[in-house]
PDB file of N, CA and C in Angstrom:
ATOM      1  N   UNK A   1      57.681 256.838 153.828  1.00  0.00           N
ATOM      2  CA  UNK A   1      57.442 257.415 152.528  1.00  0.00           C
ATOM      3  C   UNK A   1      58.433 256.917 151.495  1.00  0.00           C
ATOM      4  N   UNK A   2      59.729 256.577 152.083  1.00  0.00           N
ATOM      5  CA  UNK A   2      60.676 255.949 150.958  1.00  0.00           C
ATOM      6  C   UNK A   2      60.221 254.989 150.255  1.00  0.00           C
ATOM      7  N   UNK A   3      59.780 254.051 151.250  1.00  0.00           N
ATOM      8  CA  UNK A   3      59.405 252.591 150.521  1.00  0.00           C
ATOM      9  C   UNK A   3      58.263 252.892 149.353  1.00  0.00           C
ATOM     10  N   UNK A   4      57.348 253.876 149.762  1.00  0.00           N
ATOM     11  CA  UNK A   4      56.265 253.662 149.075  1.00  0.00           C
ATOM     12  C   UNK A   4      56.695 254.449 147.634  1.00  0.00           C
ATOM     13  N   UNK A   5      57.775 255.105 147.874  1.00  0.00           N
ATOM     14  CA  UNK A   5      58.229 255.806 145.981  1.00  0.00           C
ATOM     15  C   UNK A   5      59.192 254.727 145.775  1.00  0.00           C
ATOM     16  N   UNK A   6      59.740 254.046 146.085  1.00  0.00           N
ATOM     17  CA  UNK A   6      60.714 252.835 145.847  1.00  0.00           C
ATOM     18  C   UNK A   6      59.574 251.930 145.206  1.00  0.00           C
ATOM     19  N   UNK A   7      58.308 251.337 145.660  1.00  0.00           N
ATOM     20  CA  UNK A   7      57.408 250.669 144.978  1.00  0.00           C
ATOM     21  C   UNK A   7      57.111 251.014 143.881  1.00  0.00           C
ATOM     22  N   UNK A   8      56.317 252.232 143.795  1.00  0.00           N
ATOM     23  CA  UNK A   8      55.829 252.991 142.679  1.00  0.00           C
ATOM     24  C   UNK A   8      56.506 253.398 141.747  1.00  0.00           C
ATOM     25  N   UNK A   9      58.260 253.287 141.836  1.00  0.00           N
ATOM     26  CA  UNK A   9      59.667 253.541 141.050  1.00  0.00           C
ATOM     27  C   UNK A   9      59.643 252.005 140.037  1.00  0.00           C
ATOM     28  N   UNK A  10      59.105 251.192 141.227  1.00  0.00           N
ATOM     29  CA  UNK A  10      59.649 249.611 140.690  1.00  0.00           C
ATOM     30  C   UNK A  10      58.551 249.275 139.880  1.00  0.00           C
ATOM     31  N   UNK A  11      57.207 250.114 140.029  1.00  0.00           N
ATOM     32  CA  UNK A  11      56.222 249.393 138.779  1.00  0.00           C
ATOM     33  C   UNK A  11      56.158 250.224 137.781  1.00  0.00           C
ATOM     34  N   UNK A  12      56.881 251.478 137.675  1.00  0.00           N
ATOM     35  CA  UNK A  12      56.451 252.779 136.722  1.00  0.00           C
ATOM     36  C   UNK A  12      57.711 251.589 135.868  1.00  0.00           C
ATOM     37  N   UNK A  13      58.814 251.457 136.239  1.00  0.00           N
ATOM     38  CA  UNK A  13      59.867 250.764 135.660  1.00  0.00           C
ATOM     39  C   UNK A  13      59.394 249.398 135.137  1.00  0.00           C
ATOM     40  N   UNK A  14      58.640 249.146 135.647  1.00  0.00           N
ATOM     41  CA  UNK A  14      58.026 247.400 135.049  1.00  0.00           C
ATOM     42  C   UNK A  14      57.107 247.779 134.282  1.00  0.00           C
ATOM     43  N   UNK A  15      56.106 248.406 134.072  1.00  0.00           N
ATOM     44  CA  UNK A  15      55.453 248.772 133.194  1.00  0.00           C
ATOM     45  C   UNK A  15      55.747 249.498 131.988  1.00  0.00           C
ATOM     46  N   UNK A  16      56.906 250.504 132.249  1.00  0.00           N
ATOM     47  CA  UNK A  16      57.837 251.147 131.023  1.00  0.00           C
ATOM     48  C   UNK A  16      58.523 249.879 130.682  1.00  0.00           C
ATOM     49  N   UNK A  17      59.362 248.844 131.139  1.00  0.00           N
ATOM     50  CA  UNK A  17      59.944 247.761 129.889  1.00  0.00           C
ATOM     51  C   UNK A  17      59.072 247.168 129.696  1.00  0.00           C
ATOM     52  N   UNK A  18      58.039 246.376 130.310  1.00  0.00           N
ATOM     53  CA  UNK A  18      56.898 245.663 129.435  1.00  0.00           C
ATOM     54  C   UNK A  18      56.210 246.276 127.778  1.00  0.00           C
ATOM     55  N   UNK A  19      56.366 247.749 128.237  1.00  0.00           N
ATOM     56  CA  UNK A  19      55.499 248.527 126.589  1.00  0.00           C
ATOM     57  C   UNK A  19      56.840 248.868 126.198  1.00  0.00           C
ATOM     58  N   UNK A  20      57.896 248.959 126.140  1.00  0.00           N
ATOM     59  CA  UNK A  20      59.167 249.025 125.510  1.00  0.00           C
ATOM     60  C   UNK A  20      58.698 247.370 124.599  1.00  0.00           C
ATOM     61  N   UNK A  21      58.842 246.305 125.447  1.00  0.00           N
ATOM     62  CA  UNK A  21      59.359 244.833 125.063  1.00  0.00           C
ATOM     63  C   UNK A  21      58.047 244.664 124.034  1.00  0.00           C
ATOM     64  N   UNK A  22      56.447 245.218 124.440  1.00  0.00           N
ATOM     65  CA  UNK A  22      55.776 244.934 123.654  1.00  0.00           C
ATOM     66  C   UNK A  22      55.753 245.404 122.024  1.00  0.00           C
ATOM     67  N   UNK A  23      56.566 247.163 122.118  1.00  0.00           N
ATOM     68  CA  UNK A  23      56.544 247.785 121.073  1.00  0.00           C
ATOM     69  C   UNK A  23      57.945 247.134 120.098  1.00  0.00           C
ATOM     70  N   UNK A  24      58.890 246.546 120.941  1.00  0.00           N
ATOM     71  CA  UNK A  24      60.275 246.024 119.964  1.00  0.00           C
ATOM     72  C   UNK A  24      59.534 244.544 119.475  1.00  0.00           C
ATOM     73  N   UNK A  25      58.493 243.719 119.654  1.00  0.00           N
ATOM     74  CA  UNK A  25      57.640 242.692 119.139  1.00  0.00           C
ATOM     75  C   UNK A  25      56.653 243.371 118.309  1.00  0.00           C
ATOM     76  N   UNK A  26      56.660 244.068 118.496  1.00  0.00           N
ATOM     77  CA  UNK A  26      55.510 244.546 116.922  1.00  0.00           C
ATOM     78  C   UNK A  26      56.372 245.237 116.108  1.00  0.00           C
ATOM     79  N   UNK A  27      57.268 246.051 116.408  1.00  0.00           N
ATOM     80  CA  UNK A  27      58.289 246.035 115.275  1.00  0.00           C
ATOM     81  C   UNK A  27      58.985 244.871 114.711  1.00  0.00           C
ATOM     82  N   UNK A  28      59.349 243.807 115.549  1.00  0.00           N
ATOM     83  CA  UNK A  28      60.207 242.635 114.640  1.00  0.00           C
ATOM     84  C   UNK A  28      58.832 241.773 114.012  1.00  0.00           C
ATOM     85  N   UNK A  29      57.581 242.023 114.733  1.00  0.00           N
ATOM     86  CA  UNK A  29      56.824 241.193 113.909  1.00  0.00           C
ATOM     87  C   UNK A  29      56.054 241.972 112.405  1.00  0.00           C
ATOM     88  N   UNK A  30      56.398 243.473 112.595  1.00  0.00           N
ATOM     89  CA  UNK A  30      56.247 243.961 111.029  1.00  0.00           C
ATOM     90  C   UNK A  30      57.072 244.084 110.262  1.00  0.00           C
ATOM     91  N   UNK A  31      57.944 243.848 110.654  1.00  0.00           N
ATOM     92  CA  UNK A  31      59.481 243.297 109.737  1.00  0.00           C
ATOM     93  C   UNK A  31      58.930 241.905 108.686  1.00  0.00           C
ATOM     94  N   UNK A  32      59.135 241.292 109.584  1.00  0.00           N
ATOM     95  CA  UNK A  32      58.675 239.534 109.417  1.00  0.00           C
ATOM     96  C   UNK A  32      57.592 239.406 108.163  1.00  0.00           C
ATOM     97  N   UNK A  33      56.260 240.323 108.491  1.00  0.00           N
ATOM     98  CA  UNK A  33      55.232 240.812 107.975  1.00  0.00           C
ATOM     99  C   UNK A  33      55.588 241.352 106.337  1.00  0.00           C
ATOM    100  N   UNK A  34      56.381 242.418 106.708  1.00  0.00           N
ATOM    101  CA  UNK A  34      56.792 243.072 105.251  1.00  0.00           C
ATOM    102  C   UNK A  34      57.343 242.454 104.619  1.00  0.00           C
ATOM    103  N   UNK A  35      58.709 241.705 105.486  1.00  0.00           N
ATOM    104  CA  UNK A  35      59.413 240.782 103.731  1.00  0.00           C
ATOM    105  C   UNK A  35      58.220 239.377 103.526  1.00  0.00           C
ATOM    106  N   UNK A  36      57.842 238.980 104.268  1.00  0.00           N
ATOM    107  CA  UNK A  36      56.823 237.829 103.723  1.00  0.00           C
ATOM    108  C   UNK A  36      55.874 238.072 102.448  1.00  0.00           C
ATOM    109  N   UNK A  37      55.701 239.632 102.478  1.00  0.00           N
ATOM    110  CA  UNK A  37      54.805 240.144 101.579  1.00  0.00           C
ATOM    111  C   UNK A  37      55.380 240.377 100.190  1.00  0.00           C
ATOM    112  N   UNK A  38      56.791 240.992 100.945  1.00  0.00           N
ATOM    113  CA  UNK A  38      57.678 241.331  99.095  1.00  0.00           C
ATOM    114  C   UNK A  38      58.278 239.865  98.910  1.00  0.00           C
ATOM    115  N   UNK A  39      58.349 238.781  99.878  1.00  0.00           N
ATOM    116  CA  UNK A  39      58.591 237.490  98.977  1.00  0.00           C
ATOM    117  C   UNK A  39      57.873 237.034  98.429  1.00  0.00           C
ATOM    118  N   UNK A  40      56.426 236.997  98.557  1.00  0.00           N
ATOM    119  CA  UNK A  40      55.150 236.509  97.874  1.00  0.00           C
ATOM    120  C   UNK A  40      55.211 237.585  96.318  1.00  0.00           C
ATOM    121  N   UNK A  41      55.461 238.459  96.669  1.00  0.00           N
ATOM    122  CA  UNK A  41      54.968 239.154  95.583  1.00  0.00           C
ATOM    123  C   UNK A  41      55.745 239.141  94.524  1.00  0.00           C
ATOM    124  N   UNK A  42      56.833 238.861  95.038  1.00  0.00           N
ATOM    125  CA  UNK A  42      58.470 238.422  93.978  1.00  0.00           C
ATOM    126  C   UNK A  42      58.044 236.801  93.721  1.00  0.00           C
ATOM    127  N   UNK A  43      57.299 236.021  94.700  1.00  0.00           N
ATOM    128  CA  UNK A  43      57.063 234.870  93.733  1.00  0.00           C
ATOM    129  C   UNK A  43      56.155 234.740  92.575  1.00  0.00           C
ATOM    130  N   UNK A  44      55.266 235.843  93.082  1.00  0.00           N
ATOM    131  CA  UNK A  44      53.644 235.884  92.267  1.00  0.00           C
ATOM    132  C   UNK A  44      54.423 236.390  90.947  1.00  0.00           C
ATOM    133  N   UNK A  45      55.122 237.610  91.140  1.00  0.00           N
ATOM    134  CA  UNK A  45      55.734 237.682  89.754  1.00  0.00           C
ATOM    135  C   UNK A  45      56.342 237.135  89.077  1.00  0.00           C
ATOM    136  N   UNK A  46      56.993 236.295  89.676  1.00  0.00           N
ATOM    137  CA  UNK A  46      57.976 234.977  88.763  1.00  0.00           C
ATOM    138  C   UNK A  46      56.865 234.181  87.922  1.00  0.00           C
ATOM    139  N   UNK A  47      55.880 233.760  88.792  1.00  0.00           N
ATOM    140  CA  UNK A  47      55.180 232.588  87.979  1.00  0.00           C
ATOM    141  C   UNK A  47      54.548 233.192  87.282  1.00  0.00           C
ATOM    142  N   UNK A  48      53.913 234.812  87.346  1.00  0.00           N
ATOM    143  CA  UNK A  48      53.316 235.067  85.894  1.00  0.00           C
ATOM    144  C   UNK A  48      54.146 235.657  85.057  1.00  0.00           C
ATOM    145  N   UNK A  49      55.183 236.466  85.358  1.00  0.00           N
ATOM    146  CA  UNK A  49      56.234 236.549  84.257  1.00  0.00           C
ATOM    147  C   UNK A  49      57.061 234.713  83.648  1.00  0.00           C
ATOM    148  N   UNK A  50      57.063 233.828  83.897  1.00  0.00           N
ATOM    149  CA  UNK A  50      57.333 232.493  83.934  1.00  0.00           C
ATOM    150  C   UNK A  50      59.356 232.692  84.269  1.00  0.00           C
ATOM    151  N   UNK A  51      59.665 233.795  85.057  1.00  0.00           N
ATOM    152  CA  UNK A  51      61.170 233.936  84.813  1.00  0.00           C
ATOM    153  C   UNK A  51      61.427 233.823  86.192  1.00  0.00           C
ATOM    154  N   UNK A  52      62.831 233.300  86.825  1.00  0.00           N
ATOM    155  CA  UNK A  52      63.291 233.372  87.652  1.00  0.00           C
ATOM    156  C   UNK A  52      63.632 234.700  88.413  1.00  0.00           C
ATOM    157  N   UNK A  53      63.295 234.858  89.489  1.00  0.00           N
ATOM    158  CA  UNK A  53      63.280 236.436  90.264  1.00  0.00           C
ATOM    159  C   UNK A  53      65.341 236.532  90.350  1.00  0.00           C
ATOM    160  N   UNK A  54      65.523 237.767  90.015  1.00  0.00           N
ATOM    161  CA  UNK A  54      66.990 237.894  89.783  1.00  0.00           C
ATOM    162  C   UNK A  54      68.046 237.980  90.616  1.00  0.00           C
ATOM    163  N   UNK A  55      67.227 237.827  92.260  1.00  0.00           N
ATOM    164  CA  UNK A  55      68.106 237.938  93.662  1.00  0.00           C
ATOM    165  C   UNK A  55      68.569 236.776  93.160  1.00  0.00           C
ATOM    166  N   UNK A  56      67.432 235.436  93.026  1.00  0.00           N
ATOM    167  CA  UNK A  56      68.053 233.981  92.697  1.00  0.00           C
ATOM    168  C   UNK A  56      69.063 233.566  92.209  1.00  0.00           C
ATOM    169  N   UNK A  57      68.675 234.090  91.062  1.00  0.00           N
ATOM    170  CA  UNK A  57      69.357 234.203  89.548  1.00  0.00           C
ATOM    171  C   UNK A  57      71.439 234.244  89.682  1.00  0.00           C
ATOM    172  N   UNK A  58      71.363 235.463  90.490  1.00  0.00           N
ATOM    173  CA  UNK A  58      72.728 236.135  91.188  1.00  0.00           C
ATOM    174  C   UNK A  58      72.814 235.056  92.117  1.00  0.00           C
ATOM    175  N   UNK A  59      72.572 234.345  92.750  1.00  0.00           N
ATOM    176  CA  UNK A  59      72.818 234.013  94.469  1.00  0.00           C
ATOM    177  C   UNK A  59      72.840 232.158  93.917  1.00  0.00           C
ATOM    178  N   UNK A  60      72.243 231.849  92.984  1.00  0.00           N
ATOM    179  CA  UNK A  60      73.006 230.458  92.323  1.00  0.00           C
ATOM    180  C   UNK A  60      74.225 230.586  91.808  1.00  0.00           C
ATOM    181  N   UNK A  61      74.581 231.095  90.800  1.00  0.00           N
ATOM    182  CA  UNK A  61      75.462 231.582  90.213  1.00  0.00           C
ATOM    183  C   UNK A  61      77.045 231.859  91.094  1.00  0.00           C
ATOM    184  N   UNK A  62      76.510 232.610  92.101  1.00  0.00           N
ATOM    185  CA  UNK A  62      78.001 232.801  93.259  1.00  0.00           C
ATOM    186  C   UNK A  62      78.106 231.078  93.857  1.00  0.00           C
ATOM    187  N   UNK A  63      76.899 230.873  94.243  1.00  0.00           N
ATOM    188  CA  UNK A  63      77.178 229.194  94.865  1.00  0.00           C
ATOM    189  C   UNK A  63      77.652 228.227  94.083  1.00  0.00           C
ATOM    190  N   UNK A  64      77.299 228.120  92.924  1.00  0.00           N
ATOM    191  CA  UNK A  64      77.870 227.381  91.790  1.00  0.00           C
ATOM    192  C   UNK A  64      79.356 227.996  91.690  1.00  0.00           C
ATOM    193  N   UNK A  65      79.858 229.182  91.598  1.00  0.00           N
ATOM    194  CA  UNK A  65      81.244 229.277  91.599  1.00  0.00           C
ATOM    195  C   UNK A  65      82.121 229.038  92.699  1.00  0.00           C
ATOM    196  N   UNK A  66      81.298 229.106  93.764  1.00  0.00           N
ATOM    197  CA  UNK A  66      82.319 228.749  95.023  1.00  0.00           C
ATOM    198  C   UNK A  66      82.438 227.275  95.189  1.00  0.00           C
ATOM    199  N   UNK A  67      81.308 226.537  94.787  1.00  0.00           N
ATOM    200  CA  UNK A  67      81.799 225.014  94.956  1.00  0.00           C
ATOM    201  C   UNK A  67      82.504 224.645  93.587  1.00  0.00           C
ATOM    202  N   UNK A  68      82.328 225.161  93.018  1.00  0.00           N
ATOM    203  CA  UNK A  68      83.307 224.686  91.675  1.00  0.00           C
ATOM    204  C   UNK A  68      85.103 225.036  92.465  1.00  0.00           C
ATOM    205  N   UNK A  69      85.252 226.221  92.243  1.00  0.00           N
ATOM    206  CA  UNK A  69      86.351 226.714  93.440  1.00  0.00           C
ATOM    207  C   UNK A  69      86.530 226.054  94.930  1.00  0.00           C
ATOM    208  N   UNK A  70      86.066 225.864  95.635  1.00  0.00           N
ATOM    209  CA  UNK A  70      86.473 225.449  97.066  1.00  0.00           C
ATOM    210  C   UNK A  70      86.795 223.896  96.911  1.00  0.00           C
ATOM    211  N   UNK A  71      86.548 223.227  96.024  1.00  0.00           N
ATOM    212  CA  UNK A  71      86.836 221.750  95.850  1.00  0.00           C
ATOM    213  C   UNK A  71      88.666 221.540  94.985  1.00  0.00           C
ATOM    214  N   UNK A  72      88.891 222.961  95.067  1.00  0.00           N
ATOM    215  CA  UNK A  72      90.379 222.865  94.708  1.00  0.00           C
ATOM    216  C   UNK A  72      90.728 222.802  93.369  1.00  0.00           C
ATOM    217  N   UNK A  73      89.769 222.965  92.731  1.00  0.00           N
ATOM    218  CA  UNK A  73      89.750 222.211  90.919  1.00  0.00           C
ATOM    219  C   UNK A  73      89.488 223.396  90.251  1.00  0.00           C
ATOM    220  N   UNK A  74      90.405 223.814  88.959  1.00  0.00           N
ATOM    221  CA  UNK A  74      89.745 224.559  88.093  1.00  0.00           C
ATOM    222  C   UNK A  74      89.776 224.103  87.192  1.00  0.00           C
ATOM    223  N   UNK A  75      88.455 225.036  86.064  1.00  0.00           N
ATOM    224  CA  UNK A  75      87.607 224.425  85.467  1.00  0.00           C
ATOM    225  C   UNK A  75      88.349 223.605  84.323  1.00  0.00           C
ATOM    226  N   UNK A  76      87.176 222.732  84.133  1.00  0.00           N
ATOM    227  CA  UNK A  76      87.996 221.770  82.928  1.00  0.00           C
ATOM    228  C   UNK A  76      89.071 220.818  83.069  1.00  0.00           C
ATOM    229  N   UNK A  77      89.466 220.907  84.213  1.00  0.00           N
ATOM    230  CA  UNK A  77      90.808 219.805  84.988  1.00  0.00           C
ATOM    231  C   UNK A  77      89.964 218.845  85.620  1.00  0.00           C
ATOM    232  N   UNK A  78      89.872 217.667  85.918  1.00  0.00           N
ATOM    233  CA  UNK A  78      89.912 217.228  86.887  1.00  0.00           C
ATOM    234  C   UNK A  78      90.534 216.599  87.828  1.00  0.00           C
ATOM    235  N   UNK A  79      90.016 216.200  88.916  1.00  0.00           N
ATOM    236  CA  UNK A  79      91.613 216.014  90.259  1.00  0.00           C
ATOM    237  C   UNK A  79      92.498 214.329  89.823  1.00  0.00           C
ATOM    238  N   UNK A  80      91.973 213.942  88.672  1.00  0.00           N
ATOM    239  CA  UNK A  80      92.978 212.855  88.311  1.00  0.00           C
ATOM    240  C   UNK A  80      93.530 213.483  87.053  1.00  0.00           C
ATOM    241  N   UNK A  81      93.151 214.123  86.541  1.00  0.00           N
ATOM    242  CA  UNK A  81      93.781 214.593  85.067  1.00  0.00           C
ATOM    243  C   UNK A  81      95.048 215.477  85.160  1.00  0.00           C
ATOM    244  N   UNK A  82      96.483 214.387  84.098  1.00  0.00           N
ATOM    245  CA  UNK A  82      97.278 215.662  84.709  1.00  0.00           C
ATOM    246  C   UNK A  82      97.494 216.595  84.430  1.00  0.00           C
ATOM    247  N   UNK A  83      98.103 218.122  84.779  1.00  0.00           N
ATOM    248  CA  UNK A  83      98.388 219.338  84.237  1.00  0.00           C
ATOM    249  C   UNK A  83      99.002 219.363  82.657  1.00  0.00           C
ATOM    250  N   UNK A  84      99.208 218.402  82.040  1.00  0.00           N
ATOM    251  CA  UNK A  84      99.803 218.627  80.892  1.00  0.00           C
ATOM    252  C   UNK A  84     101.429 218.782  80.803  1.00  0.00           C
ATOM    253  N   UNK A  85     102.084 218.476  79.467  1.00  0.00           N
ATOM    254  CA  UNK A  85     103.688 218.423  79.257  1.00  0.00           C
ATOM    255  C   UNK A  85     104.049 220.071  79.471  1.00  0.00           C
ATOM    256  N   UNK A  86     105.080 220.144  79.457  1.00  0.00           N
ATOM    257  CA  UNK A  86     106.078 221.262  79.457  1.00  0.00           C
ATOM    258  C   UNK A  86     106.655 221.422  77.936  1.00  0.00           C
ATOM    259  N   UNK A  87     106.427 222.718  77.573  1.00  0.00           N
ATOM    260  CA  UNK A  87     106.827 222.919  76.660  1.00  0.00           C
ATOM    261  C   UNK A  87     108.002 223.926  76.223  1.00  0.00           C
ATOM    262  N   UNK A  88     109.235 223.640  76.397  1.00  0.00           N
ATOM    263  CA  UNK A  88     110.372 224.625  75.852  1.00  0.00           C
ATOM    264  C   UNK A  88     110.653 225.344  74.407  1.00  0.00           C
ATOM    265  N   UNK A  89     110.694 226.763  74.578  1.00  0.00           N
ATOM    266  CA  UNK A  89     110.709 227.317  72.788  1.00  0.00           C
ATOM    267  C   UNK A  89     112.106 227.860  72.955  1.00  0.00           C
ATOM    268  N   UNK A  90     112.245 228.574  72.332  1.00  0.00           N
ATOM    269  CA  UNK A  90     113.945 229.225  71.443  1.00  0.00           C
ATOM    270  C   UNK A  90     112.770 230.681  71.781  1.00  0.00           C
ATOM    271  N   UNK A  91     113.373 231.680  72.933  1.00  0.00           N
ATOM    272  CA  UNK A  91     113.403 232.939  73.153  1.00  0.00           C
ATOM    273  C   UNK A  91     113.952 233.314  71.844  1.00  0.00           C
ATOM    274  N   UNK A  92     113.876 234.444  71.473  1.00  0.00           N
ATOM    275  CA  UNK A  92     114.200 235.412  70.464  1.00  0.00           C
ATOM    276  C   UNK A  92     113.412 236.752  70.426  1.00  0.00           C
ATOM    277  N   UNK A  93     114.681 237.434  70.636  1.00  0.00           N
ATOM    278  CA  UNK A  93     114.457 238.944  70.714  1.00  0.00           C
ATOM    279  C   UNK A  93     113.397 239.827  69.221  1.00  0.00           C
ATOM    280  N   UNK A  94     112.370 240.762  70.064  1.00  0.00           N
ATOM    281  CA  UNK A  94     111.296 241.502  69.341  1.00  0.00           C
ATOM    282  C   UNK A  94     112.051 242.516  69.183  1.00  0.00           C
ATOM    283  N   UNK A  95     112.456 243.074  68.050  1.00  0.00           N
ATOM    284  CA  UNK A  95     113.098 244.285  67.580  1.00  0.00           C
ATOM    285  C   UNK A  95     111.747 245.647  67.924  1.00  0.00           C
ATOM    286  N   UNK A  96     112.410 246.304  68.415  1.00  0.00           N
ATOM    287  CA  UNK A  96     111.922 248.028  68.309  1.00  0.00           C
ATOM    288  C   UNK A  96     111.014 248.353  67.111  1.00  0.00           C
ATOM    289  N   UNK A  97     110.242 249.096  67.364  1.00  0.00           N
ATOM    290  CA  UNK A  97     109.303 249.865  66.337  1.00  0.00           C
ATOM    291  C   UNK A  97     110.417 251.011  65.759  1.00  0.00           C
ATOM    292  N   UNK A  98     110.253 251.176  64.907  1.00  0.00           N
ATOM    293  CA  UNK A  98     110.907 252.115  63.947  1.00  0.00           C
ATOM    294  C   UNK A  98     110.818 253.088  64.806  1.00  0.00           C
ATOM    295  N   UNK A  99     111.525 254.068  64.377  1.00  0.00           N
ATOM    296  CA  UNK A  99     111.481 255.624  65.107  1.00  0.00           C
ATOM    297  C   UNK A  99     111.306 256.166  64.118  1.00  0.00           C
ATOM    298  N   UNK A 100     110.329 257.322  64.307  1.00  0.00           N
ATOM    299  CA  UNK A 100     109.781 258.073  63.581  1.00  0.00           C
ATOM    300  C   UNK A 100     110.456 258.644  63.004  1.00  0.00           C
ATOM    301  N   UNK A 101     109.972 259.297  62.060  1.00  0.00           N
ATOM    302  CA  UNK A 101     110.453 260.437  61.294  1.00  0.00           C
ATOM    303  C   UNK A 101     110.463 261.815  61.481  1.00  0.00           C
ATOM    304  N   UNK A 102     111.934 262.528  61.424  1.00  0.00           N
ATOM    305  CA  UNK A 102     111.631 263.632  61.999  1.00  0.00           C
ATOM    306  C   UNK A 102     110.352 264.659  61.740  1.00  0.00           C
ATOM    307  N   UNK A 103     109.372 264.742  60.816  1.00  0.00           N
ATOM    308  CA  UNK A 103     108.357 265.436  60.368  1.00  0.00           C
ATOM    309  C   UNK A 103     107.206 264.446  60.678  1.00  0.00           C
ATOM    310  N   UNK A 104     107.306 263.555  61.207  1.00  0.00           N
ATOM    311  CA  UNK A 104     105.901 263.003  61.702  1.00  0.00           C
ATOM    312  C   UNK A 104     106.185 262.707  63.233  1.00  0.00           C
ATOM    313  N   UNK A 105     104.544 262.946  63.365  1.00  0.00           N
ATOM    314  CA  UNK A 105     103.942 263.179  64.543  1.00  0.00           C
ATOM    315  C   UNK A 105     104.180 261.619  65.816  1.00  0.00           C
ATOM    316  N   UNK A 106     104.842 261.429  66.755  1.00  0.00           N
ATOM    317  CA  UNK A 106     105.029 259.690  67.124  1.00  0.00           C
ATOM    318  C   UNK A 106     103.776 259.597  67.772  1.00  0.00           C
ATOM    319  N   UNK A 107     102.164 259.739  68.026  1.00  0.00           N
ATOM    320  CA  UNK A 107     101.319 259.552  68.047  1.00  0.00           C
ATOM    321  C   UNK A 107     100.364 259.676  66.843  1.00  0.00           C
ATOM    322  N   UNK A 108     100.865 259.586  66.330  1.00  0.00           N
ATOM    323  CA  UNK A 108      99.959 259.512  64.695  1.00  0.00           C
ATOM    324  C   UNK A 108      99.314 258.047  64.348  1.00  0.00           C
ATOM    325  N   UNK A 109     100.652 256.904  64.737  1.00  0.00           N
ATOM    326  CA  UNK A 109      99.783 255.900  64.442  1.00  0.00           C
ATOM    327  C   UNK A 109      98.768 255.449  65.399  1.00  0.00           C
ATOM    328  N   UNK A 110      98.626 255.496  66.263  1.00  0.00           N
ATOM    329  CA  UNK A 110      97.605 255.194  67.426  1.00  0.00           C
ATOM    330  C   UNK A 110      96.930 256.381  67.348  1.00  0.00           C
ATOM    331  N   UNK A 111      96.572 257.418  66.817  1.00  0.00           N
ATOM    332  CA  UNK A 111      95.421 258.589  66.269  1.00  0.00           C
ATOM    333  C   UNK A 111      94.263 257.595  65.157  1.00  0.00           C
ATOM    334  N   UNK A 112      95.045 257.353  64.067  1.00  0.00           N
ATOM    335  CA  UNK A 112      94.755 256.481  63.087  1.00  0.00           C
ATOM    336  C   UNK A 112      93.533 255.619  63.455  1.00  0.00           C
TER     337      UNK A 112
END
């Protein structure tokens, strides 16, 4: 009698992952299904609105800044051009804002 519930253990079990494995394939294939549908429909709208769909729009924009960036260069330099002269000035001290007056308010001018 063992063997024969040991059999009937081993196909109840083969038949439960087979409809497990069949039901996780119709879920990844209505996945697949659904975005195919909202990509069509995000294209259909581009070409009759005549505008670029705005995931795009965003997702050039980062790629264009990272290769501008990852090539070591910022903008407007290029890798033979040099950084430019050095320029030395004469420091000189910014005197204090007045101090108020005892009858006015020292947030008055930034109220203004």
């Amino acid at each position: 009698m063992n063997g024969l519930f040991d059999f009937f253990a081993r196909v109840v079990r083969g038949v439960l992952k087979l409809a497990l494995g069949v039901m996780a394939l119709a879920f990844v294939l209505s996945l697949l299904l659904a975005t195919l549908v909202v990509v069509l429909g995000i294209s259909l709208w581009a070409l009759i609105t005549g505008r670029k769909p705005a995931p795009l729009v965003v997702f050039n924009r980062f790629r264009e800044t990272s290769q501008r960036y990852t090539q070591g260069v910022w903008p407007g330099r290029g890798p033979a051009q040099p950084m430019g002269d050095v320029v030395d000035v004469q420091a000189h001290e910014v005197p204090n804002a007045p101090a108020p007056r005892s009858g006015q308010d020292p947030m008055a001018r930034v109220i203004r």
